[in-house]
C-alpha atoms as a PDB file:
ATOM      1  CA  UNK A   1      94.429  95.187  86.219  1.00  0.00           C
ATOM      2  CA  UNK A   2      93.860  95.329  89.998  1.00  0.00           C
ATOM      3  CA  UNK A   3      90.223  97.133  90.130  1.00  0.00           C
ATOM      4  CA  UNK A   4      87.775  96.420  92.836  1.00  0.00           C
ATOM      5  CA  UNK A   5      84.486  96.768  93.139  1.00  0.00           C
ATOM      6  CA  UNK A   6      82.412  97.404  96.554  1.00  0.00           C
ATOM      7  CA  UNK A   7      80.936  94.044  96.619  1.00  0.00           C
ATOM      8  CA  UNK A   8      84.431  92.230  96.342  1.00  0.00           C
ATOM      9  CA  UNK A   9      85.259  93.658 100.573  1.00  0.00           C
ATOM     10  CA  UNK A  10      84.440  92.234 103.936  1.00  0.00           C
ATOM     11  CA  UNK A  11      85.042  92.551 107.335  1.00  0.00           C
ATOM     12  CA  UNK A  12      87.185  90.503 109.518  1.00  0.00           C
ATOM     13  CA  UNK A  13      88.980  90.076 112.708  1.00  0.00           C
ATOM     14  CA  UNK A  14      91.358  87.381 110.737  1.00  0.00           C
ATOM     15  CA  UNK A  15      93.980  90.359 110.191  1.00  0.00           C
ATOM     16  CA  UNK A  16      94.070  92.428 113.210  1.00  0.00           C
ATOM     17  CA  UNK A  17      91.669  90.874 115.859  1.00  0.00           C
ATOM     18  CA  UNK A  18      89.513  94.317 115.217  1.00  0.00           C
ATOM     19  CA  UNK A  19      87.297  94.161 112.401  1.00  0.00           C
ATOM     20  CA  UNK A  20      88.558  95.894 109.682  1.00  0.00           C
ATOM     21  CA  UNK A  21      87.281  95.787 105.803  1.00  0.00           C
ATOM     22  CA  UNK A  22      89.649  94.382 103.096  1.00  0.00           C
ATOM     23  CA  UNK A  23      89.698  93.485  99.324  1.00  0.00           C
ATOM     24  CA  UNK A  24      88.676  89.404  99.915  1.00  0.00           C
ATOM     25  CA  UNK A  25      91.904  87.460  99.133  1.00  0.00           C
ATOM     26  CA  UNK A  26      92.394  83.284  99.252  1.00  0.00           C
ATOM     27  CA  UNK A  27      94.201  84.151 102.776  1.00  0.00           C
ATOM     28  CA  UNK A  28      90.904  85.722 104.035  1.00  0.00           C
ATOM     29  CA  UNK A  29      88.382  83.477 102.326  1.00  0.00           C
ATOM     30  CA  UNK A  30      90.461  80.806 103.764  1.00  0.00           C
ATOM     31  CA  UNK A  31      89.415  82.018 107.139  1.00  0.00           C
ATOM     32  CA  UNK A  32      85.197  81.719 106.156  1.00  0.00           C
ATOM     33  CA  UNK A  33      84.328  78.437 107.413  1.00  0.00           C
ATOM     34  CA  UNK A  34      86.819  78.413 110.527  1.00  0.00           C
ATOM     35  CA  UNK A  35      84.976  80.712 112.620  1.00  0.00           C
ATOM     36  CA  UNK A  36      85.508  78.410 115.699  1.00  0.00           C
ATOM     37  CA  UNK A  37      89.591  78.444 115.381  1.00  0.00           C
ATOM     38  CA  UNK A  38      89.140  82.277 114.690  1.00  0.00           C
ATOM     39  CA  UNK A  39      87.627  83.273 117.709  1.00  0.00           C
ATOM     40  CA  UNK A  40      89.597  80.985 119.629  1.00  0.00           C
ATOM     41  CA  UNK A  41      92.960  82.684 118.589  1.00  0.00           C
ATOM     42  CA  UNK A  42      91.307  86.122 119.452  1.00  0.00           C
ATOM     43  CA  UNK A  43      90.193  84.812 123.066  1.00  0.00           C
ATOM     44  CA  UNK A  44      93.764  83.593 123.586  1.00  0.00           C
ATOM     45  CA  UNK A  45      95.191  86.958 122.582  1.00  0.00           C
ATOM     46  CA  UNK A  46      96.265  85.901 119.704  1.00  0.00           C
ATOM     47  CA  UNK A  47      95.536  87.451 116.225  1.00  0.00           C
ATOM     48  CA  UNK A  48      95.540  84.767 113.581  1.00  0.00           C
ATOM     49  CA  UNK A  49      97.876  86.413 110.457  1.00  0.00           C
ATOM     50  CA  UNK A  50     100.194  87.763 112.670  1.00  0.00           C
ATOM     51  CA  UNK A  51     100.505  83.908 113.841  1.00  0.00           C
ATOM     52  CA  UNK A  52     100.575  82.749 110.716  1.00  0.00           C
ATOM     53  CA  UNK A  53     103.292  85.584 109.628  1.00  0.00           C
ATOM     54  CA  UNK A  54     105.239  83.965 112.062  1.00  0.00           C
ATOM     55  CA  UNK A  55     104.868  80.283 111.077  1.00  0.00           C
ATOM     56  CA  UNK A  56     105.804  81.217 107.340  1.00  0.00           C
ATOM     57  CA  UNK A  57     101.767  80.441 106.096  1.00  0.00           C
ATOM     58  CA  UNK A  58     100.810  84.000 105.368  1.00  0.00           C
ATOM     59  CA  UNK A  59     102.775  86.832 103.615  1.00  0.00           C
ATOM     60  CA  UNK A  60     102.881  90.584 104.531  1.00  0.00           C
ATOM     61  CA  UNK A  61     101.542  92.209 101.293  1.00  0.00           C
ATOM     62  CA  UNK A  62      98.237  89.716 101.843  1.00  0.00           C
ATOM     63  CA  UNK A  63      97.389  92.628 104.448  1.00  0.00           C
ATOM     64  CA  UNK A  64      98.581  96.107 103.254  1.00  0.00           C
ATOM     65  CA  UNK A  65      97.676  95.637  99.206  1.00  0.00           C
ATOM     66  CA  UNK A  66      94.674  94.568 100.056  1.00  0.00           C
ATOM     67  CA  UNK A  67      92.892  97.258 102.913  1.00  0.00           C
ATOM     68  CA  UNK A  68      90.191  99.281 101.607  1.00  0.00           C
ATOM     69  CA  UNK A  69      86.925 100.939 102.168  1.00  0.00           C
ATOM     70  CA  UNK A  70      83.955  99.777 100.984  1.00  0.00           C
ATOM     71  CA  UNK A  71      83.800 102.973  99.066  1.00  0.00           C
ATOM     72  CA  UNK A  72      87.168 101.610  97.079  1.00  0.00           C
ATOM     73  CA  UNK A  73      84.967 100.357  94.287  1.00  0.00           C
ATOM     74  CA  UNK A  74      83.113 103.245  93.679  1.00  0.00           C
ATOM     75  CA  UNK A  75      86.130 105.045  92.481  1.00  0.00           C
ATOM     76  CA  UNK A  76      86.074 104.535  89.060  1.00  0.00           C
ATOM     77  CA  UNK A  77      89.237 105.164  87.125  1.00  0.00           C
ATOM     78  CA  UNK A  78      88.791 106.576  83.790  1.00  0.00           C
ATOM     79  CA  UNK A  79      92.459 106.797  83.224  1.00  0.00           C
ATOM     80  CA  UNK A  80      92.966 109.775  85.991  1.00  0.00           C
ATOM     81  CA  UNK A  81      96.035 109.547  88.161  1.00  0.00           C
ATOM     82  CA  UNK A  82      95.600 108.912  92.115  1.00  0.00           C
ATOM     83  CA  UNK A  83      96.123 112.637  92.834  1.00  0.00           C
ATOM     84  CA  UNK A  84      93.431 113.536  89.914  1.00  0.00           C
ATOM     85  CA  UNK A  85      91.190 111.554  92.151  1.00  0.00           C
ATOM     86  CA  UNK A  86      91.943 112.650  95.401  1.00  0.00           C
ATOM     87  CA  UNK A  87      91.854 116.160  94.506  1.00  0.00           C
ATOM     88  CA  UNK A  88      88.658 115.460  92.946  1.00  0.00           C
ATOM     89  CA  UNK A  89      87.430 113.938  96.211  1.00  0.00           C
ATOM     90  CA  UNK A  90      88.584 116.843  98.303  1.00  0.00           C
ATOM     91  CA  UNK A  91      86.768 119.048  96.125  1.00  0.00           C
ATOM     92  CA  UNK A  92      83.490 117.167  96.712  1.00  0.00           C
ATOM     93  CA  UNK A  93      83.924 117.465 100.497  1.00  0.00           C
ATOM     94  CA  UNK A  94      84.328 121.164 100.259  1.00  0.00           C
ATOM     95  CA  UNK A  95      81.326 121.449  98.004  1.00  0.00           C
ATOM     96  CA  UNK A  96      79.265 119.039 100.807  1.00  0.00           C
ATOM     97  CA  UNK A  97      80.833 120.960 103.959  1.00  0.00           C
ATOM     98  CA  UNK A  98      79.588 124.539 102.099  1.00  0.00           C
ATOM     99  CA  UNK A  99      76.275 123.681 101.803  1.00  0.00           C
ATOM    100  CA  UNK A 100      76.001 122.138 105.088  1.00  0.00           C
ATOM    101  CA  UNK A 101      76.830 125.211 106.828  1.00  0.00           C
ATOM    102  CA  UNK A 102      73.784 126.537 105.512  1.00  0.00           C
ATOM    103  CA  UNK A 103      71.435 124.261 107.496  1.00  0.00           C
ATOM    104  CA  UNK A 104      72.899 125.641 110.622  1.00  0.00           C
ATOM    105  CA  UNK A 105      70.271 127.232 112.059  1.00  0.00           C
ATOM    106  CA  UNK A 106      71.612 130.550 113.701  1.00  0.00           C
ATOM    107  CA  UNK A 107      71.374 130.755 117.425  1.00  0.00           C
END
């Protein structure tokens, strides 16, 4: 199974030299004690995976399968499919949005 939960994300510039929050990986915890190298790539213009894409050290799918939200791990799966849960999402920010507009005072 390939669940997360929110404490398993972090933020790092190691992917896209912005930060950006992904599902921790070897490729990203590989990154943790080389802060130094890190931000000397970024002041060079240079984003580290993308380098390391190039060199053959780092794969594609060690970026895409693993972006997420922090919020990815308080989805919780209880055999619904991903459009179950999305339309269940949706319907929570309609709910939310509705009874915002009521706060608005009128002016």
């Amino acid at each position: 199974t390939w669940a997360a939960t929110s404490d398993e994300t972090a933020r790092t510039e190691v992917y896209t030299g912005r930060p950006c929050r992904l599902r921790r990986s070897d490729y990203m915890r590989s990154w943790a004690p080389r802060e130094a190298e890190l931000r000397e790539f970024l002041s060079q213009g240079v984003i580290p995976w993308v380098q390391d894409i190039k060199e053959g050290r780092a794969k594609m799918y060690e970026f895409h399968t693993n972006l997420m939200g922090q919020i990815a791990g308080a989805i919780t799966n209880d055999g619904d499919t991903a459009e179950e849960i999305v339309l269940a999402t949706i319907r929570d920010a309609i709910t939310v949005m509705e009874q915002n507009t009521k706060l608005i005072s009128r002016l």
